[in-house]
C-alpha atoms as a PDB file:
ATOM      1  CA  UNK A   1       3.855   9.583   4.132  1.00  0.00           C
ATOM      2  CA  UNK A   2       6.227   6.283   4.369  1.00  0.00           C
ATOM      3  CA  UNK A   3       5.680   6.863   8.382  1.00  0.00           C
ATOM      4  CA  UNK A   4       1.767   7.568   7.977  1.00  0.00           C
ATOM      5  CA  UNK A   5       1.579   4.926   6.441  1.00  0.00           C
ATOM      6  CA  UNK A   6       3.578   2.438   8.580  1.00  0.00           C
ATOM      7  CA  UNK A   7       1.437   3.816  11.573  1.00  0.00           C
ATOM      8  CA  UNK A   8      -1.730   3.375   9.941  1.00  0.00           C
ATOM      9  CA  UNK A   9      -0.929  -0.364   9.196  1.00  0.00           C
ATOM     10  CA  UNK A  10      -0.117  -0.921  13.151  1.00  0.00           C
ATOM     11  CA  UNK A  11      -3.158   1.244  13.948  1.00  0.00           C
ATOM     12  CA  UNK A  12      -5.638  -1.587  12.084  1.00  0.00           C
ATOM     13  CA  UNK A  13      -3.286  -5.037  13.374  1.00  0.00           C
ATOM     14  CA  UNK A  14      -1.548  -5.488   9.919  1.00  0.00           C
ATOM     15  CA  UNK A  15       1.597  -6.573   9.812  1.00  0.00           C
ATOM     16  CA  UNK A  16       4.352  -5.059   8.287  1.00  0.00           C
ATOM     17  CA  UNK A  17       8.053  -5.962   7.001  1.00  0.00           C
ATOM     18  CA  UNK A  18      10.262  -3.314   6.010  1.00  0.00           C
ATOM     19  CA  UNK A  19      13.310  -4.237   3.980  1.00  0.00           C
ATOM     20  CA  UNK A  20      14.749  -4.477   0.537  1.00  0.00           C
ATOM     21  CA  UNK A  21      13.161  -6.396  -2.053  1.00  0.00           C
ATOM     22  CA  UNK A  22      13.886  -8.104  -5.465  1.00  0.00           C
ATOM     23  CA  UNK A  23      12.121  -7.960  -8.893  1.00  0.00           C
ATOM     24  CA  UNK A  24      11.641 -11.763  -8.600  1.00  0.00           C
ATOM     25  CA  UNK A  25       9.798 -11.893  -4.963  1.00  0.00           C
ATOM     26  CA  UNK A  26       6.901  -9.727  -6.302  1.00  0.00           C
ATOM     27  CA  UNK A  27       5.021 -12.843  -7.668  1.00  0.00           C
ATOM     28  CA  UNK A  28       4.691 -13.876  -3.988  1.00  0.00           C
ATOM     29  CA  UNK A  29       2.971 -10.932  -2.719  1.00  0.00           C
ATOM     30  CA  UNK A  30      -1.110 -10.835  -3.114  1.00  0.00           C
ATOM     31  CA  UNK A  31      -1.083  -6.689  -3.602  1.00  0.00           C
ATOM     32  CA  UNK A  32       1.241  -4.109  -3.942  1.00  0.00           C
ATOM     33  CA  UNK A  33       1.304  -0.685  -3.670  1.00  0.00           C
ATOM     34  CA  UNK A  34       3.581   2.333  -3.788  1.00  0.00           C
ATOM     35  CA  UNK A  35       2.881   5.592  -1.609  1.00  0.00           C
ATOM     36  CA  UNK A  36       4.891   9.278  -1.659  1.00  0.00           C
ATOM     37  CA  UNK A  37       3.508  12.882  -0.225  1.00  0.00           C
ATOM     38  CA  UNK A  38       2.395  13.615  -3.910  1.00  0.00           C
ATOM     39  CA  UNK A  39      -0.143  11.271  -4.212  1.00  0.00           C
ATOM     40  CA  UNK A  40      -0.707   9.206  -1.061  1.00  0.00           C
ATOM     41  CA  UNK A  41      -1.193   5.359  -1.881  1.00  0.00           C
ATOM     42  CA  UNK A  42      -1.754   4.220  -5.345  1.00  0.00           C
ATOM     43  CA  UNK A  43      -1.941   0.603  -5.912  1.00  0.00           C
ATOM     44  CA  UNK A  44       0.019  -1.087  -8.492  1.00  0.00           C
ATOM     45  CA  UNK A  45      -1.976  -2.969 -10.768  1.00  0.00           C
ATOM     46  CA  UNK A  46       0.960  -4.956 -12.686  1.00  0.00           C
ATOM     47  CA  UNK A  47       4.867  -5.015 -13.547  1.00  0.00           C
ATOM     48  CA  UNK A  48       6.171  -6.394 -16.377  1.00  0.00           C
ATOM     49  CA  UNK A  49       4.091  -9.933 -16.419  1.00  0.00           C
ATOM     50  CA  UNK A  50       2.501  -9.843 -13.159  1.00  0.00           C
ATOM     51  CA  UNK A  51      -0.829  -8.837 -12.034  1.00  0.00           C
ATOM     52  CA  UNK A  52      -2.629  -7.687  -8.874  1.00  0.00           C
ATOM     53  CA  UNK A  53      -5.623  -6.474  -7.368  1.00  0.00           C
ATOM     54  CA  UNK A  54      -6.497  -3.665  -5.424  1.00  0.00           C
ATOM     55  CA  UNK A  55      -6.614  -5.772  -2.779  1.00  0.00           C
ATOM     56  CA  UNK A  56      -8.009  -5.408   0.982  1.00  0.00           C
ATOM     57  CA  UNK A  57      -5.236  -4.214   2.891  1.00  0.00           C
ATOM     58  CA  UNK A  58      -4.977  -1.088   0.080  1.00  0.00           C
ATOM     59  CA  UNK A  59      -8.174   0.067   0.271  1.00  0.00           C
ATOM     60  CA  UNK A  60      -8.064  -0.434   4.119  1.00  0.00           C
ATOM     61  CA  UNK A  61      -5.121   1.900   4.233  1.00  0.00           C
ATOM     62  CA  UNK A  62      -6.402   4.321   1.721  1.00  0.00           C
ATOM     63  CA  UNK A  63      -9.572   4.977   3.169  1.00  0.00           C
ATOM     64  CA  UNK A  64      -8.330   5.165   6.822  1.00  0.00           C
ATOM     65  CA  UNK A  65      -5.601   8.034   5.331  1.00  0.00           C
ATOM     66  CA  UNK A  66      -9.527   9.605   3.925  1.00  0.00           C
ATOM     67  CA  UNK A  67     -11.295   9.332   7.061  1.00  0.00           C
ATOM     68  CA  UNK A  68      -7.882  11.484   8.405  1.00  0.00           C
ATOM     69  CA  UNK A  69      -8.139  14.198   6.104  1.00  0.00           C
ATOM     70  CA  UNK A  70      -4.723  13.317   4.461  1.00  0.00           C
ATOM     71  CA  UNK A  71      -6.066  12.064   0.992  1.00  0.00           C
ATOM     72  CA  UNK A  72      -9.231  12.138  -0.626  1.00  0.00           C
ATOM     73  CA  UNK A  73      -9.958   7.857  -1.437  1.00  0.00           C
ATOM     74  CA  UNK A  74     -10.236   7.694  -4.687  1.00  0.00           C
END
């Protein structure tokens, strides 16, 4: 899934940077969201005091994995 959806981010011109990162960079970042083969992509919503929305690049990525018969979008 972690490949799927690397690919899918090239495949629609959004960057991507793949590293490590620490509790206290998350309040820079304008979504999250956490993907696995049991569920697909599932955006987080918050952790601990911060909050996000289900932002653009999510959906994106969750409805192109639909439109690929990998995941239903829910």
């Amino acid at each position: 899934m972690r490949r799927h959806v690397i690919a899918t981010l090239s495949e629609k011109g959004i960057d991507t940077d793949i590293g490590t990162i620490n509790l206290s960079e998350l309040k820079n970042f304008d979504e999250v969201f956490v993907a696995n083969s049991q569920f697909g992509v599932m955006p987080v919503k918050s952790c601990m005091e911060l909050h996000w929305t289900v932002g653009d690049v999510t959906q994106r990525v969750m409805a192109h994995l639909a439109d690929n018969g990998v995941l239903e979008c829910r």
